[in-house]
N, C-alpha and C. Protein backbone atom coordinates (compact mmCIF):
# COMPACT_ATOMS: atom_id res chain seq x y z
N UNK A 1 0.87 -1.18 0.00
CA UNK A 1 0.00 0.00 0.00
C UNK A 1 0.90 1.22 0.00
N UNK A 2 0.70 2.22 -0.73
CA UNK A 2 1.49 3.59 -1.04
C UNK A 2 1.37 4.38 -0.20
N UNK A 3 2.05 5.17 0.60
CA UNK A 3 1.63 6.57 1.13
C UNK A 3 0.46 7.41 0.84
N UNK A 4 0.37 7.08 -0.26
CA UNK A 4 -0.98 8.27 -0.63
C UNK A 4 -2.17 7.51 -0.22
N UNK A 5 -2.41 6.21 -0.63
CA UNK A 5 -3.22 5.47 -0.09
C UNK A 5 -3.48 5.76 1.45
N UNK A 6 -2.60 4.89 1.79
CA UNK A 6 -2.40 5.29 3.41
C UNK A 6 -3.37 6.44 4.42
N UNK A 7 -2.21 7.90 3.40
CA UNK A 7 -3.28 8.86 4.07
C UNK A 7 -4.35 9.38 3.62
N UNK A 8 -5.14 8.82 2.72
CA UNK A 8 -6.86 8.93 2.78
C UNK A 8 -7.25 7.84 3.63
N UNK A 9 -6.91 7.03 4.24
CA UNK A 9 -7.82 6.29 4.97
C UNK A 9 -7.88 6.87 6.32
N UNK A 10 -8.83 7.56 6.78
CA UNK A 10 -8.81 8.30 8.16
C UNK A 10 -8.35 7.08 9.37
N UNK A 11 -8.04 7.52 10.46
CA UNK A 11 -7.59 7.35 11.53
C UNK A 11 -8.65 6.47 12.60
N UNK A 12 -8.13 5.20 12.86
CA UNK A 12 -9.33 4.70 13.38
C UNK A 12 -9.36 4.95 15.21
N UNK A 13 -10.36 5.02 16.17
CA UNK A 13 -10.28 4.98 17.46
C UNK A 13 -11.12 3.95 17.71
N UNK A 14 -10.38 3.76 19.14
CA UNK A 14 -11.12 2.75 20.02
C UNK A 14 -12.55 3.08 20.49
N UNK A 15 -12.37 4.55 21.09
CA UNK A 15 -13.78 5.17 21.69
C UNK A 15 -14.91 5.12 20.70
N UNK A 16 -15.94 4.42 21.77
CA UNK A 16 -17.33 5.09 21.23
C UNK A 16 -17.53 6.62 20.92
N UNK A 17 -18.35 6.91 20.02
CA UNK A 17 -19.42 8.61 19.98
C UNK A 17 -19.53 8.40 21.25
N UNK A 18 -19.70 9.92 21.40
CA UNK A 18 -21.23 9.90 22.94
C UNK A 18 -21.94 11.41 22.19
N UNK A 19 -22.73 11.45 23.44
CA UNK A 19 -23.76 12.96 23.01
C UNK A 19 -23.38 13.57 24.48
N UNK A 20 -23.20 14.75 24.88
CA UNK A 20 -23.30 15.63 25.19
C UNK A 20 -24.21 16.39 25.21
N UNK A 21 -24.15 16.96 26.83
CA UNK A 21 -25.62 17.71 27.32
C UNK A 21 -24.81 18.86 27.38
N UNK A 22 -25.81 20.08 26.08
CA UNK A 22 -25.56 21.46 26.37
C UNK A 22 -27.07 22.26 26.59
N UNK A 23 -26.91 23.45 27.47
CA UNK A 23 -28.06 24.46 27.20
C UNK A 23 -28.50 24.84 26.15
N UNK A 24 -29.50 25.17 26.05
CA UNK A 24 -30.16 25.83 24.90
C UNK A 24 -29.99 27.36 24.86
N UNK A 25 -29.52 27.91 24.58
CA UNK A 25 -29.19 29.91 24.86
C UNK A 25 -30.78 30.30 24.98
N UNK A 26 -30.35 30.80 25.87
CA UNK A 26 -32.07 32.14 26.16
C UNK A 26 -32.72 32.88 25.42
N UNK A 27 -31.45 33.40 24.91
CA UNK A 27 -32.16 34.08 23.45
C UNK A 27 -32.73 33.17 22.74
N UNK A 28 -33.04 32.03 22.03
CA UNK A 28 -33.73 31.20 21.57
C UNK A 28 -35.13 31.05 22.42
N UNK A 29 -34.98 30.88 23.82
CA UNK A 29 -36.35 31.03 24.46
C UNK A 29 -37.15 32.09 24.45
N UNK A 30 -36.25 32.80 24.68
CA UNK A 30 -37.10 34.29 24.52
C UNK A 30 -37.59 34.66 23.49
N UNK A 31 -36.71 34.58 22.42
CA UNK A 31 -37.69 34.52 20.97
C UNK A 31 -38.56 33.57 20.58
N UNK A 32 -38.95 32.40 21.55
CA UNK A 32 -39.66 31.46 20.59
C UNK A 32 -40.81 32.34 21.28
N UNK A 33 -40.92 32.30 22.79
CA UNK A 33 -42.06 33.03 23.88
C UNK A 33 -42.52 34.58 22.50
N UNK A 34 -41.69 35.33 22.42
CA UNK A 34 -41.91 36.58 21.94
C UNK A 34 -42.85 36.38 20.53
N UNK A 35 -42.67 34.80 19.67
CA UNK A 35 -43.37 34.96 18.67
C UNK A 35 -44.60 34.15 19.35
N UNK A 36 -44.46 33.33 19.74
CA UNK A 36 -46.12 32.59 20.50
C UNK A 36 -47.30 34.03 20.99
N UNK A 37 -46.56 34.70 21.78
CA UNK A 37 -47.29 36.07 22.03
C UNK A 37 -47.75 36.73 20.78
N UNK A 38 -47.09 37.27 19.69
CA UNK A 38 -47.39 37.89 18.73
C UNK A 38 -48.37 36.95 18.15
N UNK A 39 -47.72 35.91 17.87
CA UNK A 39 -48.88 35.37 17.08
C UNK A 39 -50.51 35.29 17.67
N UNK A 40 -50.43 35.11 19.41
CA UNK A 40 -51.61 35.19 20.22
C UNK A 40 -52.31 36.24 19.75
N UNK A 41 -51.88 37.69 19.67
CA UNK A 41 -52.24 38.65 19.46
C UNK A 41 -52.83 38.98 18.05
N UNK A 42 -51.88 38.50 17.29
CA UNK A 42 -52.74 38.18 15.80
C UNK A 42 -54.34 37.31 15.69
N UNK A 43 -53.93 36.27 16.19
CA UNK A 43 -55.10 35.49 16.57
C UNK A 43 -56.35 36.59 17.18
N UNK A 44 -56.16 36.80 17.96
CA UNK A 44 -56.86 37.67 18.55
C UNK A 44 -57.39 38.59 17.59
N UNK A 45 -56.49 39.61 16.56
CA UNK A 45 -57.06 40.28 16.58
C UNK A 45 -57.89 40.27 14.85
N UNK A 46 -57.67 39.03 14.54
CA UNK A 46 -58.32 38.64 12.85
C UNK A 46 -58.79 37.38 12.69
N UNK A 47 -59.67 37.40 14.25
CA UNK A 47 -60.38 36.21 13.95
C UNK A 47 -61.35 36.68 15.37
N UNK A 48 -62.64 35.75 15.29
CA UNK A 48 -63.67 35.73 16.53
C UNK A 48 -64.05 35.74 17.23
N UNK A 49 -62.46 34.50 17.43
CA UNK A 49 -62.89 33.68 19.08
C UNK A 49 -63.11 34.46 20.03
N UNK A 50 -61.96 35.17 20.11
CA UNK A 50 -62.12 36.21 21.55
C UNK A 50 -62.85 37.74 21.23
N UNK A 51 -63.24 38.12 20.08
CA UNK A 51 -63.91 39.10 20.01
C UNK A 51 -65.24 39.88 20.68
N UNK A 52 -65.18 40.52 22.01
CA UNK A 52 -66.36 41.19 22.56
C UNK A 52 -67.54 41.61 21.61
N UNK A 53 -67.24 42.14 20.09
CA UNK A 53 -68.29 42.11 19.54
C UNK A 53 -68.82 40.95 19.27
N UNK A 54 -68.58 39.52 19.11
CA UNK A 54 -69.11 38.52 18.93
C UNK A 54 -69.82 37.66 19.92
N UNK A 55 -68.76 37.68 21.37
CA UNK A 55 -69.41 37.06 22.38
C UNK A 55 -69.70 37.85 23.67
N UNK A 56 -69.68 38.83 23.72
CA UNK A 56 -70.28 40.02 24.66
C UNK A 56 -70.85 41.40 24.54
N UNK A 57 -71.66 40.82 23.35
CA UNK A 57 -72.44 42.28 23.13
C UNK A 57 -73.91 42.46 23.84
N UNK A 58 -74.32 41.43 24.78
CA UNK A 58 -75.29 41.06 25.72
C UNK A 58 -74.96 41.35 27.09
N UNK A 59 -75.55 42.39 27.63
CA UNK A 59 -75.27 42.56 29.26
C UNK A 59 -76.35 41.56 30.32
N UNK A 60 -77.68 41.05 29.43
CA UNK A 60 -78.21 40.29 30.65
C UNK A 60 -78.88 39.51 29.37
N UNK A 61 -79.67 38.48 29.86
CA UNK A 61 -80.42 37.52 28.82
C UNK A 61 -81.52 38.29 28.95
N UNK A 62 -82.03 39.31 29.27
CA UNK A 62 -83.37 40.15 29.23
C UNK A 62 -83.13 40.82 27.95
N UNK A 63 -82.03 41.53 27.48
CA UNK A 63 -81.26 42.15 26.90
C UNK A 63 -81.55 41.46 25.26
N UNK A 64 -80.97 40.23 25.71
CA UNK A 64 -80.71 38.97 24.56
C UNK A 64 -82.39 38.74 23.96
N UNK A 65 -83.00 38.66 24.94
CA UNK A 65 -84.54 38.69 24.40
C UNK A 65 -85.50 39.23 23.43
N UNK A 66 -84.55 40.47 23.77
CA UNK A 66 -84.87 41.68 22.95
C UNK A 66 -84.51 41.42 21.47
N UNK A 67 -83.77 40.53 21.37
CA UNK A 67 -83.04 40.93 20.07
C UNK A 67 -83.45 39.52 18.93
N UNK A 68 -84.19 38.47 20.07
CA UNK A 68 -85.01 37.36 19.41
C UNK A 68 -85.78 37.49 18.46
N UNK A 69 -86.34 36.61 17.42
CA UNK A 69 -86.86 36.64 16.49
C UNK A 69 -88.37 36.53 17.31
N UNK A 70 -89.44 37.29 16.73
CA UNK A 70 -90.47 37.27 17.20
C UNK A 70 -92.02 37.01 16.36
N UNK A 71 -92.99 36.66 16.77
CA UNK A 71 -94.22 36.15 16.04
C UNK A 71 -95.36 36.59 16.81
N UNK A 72 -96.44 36.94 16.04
CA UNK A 72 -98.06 36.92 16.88
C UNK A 72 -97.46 38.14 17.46
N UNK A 73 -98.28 38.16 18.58
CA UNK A 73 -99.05 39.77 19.15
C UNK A 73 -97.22 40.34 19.15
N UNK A 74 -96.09 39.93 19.90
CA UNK A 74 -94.77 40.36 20.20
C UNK A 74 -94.44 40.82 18.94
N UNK A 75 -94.29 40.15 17.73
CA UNK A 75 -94.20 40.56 16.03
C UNK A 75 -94.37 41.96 15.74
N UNK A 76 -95.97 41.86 16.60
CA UNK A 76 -97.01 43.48 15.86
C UNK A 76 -96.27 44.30 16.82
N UNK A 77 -96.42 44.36 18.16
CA UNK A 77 -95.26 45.60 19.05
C UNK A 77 -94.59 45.49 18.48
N UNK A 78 -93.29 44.50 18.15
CA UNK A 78 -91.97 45.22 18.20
C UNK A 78 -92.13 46.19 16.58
N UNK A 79 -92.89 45.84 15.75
CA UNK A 79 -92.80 46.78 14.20
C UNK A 79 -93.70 47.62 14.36
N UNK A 80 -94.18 48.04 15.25
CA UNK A 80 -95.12 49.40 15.98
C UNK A 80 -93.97 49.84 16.43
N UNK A 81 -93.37 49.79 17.77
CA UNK A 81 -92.41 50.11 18.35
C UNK A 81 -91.28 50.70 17.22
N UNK A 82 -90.79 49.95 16.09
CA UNK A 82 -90.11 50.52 15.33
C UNK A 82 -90.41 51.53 14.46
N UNK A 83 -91.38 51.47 14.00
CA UNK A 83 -92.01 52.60 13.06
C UNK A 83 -92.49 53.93 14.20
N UNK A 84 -92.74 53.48 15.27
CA UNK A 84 -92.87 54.94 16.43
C UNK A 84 -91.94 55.54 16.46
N UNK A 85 -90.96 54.62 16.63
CA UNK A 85 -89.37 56.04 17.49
C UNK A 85 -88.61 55.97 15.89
N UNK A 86 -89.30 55.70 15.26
CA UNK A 86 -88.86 56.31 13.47
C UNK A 86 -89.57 57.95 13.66
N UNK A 87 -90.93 57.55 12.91
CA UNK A 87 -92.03 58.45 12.76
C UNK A 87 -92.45 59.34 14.04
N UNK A 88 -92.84 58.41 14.94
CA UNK A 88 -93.11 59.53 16.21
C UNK A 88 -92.68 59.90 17.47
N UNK A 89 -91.49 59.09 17.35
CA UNK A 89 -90.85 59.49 18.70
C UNK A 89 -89.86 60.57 19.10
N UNK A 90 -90.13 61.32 17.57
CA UNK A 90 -89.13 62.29 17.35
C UNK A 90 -89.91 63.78 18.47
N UNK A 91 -91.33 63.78 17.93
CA UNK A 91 -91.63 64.70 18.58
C UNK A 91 -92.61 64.21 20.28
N UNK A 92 -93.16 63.07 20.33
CA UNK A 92 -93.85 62.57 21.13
C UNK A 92 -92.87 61.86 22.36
N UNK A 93 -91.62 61.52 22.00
CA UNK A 93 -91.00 61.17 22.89
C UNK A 93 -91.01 59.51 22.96
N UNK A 94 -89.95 58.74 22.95
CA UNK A 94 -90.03 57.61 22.82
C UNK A 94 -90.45 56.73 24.06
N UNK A 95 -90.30 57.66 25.50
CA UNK A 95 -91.07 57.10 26.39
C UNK A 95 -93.06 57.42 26.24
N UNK A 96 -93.11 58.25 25.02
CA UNK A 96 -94.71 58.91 25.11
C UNK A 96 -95.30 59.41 25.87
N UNK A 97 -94.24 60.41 26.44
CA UNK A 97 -94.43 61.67 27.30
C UNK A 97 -94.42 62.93 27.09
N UNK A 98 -94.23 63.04 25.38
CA UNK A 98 -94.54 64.20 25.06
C UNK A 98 -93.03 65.19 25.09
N UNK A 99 -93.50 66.26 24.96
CA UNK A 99 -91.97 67.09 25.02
C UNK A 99 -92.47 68.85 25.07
N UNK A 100 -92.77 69.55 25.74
CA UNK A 100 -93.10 70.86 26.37
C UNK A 100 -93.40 71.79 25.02
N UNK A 101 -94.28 72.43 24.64
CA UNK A 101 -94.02 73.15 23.51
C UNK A 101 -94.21 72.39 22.19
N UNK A 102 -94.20 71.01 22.44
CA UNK A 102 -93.95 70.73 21.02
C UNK A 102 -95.02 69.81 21.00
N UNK A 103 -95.17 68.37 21.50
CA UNK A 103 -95.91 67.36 20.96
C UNK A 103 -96.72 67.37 22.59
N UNK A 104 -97.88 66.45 22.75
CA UNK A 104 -98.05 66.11 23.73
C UNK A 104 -98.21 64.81 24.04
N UNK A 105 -98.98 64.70 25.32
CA UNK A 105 -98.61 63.02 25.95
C UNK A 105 -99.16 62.35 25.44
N UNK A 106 -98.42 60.95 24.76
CA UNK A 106 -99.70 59.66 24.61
C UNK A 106 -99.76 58.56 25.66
N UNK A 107 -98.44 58.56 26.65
CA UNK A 107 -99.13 57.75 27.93
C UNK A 107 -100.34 58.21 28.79
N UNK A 108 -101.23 58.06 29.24
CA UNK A 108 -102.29 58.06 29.51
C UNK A 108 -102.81 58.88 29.19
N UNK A 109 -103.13 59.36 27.61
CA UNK A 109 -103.82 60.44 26.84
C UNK A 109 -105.47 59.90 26.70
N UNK A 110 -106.18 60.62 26.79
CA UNK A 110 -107.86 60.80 26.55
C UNK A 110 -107.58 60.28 25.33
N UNK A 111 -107.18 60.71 24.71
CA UNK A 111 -107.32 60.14 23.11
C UNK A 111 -106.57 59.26 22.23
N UNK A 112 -105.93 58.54 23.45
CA UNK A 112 -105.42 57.11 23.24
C UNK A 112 -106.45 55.93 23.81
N UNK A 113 -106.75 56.55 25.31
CA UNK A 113 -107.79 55.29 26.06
C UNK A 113 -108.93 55.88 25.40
N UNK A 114 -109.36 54.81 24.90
CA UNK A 114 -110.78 55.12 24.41
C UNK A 114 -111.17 53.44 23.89
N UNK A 115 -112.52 53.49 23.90
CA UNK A 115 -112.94 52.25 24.11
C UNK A 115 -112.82 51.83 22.32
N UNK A 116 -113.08 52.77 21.13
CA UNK A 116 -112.88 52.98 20.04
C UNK A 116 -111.61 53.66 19.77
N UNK A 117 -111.14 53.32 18.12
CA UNK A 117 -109.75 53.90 17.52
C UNK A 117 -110.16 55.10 16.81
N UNK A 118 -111.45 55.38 16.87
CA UNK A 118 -111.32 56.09 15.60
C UNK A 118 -111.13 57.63 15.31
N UNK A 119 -111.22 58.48 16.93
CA UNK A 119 -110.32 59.44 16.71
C UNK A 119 -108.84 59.62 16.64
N UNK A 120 -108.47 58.17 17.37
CA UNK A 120 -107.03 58.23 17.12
C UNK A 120 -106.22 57.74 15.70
N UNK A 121 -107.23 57.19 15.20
CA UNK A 121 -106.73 57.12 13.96
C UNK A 121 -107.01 58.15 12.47
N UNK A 122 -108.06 58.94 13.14
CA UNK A 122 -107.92 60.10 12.53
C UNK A 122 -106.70 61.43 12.85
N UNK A 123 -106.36 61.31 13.87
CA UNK A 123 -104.91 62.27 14.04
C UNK A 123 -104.21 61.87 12.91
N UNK A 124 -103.21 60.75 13.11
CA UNK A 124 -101.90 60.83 12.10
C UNK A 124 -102.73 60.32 10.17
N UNK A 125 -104.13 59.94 10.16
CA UNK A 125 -103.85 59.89 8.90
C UNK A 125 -104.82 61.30 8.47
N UNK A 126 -105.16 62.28 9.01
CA UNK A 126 -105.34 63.65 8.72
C UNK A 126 -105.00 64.90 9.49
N UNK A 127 -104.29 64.69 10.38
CA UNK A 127 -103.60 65.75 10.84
C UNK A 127 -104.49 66.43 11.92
N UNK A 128 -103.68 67.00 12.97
CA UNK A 128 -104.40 68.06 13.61
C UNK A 128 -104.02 69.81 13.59
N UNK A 129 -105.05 70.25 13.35
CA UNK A 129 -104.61 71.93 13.44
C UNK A 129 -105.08 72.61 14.70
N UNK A 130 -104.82 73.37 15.38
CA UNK A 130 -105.39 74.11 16.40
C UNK A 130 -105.15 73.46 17.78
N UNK A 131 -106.46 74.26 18.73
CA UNK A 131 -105.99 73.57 20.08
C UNK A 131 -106.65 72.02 20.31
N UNK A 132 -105.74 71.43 21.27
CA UNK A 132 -106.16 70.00 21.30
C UNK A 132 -105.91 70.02 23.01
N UNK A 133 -106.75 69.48 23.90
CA UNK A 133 -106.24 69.36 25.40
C UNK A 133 -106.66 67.97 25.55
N UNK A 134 -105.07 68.22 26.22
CA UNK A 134 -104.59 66.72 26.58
C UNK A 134 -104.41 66.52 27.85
N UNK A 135 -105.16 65.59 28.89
CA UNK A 135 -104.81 65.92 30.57
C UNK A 135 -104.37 66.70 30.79
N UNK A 136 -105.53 68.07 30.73
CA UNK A 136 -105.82 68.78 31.28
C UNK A 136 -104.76 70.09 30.96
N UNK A 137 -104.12 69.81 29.77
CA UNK A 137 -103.24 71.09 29.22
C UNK A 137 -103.81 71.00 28.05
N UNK A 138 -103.63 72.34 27.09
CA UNK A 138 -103.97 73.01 25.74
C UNK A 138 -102.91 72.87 25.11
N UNK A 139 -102.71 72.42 23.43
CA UNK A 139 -101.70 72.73 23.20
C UNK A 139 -102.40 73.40 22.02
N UNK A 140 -101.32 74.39 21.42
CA UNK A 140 -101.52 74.91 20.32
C UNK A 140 -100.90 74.81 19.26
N UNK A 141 -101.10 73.50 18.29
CA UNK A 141 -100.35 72.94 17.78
C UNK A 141 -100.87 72.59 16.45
N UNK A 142 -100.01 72.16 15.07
CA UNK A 142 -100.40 71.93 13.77
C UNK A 142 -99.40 70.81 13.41
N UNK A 143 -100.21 69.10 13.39
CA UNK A 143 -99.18 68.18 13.17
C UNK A 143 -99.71 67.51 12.30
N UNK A 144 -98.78 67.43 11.01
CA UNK A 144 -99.29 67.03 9.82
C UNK A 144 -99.66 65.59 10.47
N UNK A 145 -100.37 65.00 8.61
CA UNK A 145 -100.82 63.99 8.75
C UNK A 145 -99.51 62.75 8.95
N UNK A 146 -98.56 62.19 9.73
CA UNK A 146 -97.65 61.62 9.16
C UNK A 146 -97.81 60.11 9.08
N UNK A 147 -99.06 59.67 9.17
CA UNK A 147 -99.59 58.42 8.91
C UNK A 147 -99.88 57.52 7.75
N UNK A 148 -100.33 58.99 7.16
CA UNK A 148 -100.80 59.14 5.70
C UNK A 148 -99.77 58.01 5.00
N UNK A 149 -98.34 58.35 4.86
CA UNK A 149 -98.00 57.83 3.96
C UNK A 149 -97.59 56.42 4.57
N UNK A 150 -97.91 55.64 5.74
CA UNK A 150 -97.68 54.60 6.13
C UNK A 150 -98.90 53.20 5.48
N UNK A 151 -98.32 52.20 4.96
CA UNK A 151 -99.22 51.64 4.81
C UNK A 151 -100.47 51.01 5.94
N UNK A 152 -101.39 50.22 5.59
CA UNK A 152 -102.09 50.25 6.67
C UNK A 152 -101.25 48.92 7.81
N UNK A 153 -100.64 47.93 7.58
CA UNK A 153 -99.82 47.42 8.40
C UNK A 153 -99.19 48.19 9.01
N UNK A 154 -98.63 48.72 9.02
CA UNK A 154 -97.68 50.08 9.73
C UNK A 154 -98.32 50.46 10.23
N UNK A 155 -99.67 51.32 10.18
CA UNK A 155 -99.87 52.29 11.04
C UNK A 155 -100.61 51.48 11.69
N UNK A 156 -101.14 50.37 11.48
CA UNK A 156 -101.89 49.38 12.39
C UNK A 156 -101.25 49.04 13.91
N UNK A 157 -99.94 48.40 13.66
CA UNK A 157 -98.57 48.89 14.52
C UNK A 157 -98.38 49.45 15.02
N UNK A 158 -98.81 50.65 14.58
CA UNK A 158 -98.04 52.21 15.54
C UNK A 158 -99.10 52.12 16.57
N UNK A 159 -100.43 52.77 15.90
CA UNK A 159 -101.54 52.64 16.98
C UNK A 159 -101.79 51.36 17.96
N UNK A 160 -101.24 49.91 17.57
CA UNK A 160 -101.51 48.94 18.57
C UNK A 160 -100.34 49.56 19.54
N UNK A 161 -99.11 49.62 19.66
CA UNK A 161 -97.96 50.05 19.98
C UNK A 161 -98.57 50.73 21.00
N UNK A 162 -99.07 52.04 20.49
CA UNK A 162 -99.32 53.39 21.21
C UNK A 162 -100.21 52.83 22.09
N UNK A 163 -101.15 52.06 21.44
CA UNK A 163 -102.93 51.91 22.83
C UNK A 163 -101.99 51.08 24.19
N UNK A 164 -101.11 49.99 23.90
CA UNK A 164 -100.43 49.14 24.73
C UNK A 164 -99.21 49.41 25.14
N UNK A 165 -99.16 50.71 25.45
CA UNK A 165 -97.64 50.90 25.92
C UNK A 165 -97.61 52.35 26.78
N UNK A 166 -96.42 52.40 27.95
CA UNK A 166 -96.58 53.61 29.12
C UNK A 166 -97.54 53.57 29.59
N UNK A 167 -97.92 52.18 29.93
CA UNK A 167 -99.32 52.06 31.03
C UNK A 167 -100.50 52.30 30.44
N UNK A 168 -100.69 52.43 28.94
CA UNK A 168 -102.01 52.68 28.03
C UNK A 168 -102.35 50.87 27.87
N UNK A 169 -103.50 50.11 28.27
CA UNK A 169 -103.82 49.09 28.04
C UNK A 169 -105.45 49.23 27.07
N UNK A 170 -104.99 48.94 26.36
CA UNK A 170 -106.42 49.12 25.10
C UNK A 170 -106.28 48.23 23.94
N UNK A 171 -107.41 48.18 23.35
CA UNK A 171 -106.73 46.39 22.38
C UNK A 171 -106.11 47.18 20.95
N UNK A 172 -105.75 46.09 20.16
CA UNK A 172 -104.80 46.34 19.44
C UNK A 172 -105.90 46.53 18.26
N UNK A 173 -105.31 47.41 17.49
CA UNK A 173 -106.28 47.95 16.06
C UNK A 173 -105.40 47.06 14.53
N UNK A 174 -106.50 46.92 13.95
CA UNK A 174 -105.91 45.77 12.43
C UNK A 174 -105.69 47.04 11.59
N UNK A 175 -104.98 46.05 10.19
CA UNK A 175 -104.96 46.93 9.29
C UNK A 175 -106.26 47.04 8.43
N UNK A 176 -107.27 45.38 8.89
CA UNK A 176 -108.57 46.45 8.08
C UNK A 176 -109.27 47.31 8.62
N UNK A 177 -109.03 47.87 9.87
CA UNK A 177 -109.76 48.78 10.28
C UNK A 177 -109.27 50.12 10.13
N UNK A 178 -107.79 49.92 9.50
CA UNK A 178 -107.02 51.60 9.45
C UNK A 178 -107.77 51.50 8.16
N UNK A 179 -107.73 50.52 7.26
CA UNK A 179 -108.30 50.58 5.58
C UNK A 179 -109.35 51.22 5.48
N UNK A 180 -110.51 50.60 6.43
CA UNK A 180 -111.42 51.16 6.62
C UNK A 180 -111.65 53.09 7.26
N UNK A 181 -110.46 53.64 7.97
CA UNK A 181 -110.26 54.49 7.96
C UNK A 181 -110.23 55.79 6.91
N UNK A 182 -109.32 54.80 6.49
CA UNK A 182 -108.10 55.55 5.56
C UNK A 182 -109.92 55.97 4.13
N UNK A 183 -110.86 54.84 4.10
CA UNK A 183 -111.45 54.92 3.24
C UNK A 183 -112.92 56.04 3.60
N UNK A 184 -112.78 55.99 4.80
CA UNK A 184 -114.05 57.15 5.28
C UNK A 184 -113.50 58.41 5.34
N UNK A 185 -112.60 58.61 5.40
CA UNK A 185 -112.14 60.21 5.31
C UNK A 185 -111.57 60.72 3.93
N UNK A 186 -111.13 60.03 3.07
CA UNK A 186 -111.51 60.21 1.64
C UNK A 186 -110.26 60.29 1.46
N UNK A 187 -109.77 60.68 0.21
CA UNK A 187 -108.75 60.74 -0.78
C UNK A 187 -107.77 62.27 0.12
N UNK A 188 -108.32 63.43 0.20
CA UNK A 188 -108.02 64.60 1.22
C UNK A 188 -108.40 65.23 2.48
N UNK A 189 -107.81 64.22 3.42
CA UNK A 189 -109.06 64.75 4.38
C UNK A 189 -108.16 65.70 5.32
N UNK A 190 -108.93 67.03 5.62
CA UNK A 190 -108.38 67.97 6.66
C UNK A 190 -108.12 67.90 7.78
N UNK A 191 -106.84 68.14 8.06
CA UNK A 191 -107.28 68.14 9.72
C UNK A 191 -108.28 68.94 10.34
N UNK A 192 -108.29 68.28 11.68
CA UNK A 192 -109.63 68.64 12.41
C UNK A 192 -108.49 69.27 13.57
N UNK A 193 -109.37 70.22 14.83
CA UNK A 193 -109.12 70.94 16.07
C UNK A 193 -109.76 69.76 17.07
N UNK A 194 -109.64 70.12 18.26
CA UNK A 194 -109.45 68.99 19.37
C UNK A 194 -111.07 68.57 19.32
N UNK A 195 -111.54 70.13 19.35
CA UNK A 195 -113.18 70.41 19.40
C UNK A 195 -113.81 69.61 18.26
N UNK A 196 -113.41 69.65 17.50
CA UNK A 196 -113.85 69.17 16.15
C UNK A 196 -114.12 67.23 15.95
N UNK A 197 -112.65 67.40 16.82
CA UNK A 197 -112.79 65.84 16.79
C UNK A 197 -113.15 65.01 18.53
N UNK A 198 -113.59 65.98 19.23
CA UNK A 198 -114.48 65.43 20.28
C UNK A 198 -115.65 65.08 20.10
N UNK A 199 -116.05 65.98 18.54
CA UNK A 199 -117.82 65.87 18.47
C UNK A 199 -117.74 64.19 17.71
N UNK A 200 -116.47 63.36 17.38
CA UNK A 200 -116.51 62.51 16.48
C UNK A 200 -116.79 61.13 17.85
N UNK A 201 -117.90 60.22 17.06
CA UNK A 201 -117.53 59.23 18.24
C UNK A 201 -115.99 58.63 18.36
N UNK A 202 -116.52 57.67 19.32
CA UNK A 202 -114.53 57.15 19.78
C UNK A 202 -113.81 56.38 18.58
């Protein structure tokens, strides 16, 4: 065998390998911790799971109730209720207490309790002009018709809404009876003064 031979053949030992126990450097820990966090935070912030708008936008299950899908008589309030503090709660007040100067009360108004709808459903689909007294105050007031342009489901709504709500208990009015309204006072009908429409039965 030649020298050159020779020295390519590496060097043999007796000893086994072994493995050796070293630390892992900190900096490696600390950066793995530093991306687990970031990434937590990503998580967090482009996705659901933990999102308050998704799972805590409810302060009580009374709350949550509210926001249920609803049918039958609950159906007709809540789309009364909505078309009110649309249409009338601007000036009447969404508790229906009215507002000084401007609108007056429909919680326990004379011309909400009534054993009949039919002066109250002559207000919003012809308007009132002049004075109107309402427990026991005058107002002097001109409020268009704003019923008018509601269909009769809608305003059927509003008025059940209004008779059954702020302690007003009175039954609930249909839409064929606003139809029937809407069809006795004609194509233009004027508003009336408080006087005018006291002489009308209920």
């Amino acid at each position: 065998m030649s020298d050159e031979t020779k020295s390519s053949i590496p060097p043999t030992s007796d000893t086994e390998p072994s493995v050796s126990r070293s630390t892992v450097p900190v900096w490696i820990i600390v950066l793995t911790l530093v991306l687990l966090f970031l990434g937590m935070v990503y998580f967090d912030h482009h996705s659901g799971w933990f999102d308050s708008q998704v799972y805590g936008p409810y302060a009580s299950s009374e709350e949550l109730e509210l926001y249920q899908p609803k049918s039958g008589a609950a159906a007709l309030l809540a789309r009364g209720k909505a078309h009110y503090d649309q249409v009338c709660g601007l000036c009447h007040g969404i508790d229906g207490l009215g507002k000084p100067g401007q609108a007056p009360p429909l919680a326990g108004s004379e011309w909400v309790n009534t054993k009949g709808f039919e002066r109250l459903t002559h207000i919003p689909l012809a308007g009132v002009s002049g004075q109107l007294s309402v427990k026991g105050q005058t107002w002097g007031l001109a409020m268009p018709a704003m019923g008018a342009a509601m269909s009769d489901e809608d305003l059927a709504a509003v008025l059940t809404y209004i008779r059954s709500s702020w302690g007003n208990k009175d039954g609930p009015v249909t839409a064929d009876e606003v139809k029937a309204a809407r069809s006795a006072l004609g194509a233009h009908p004027l508003p009336m003064s408080g006087n005018q429409m006291s002489k009308m039965p209920e």
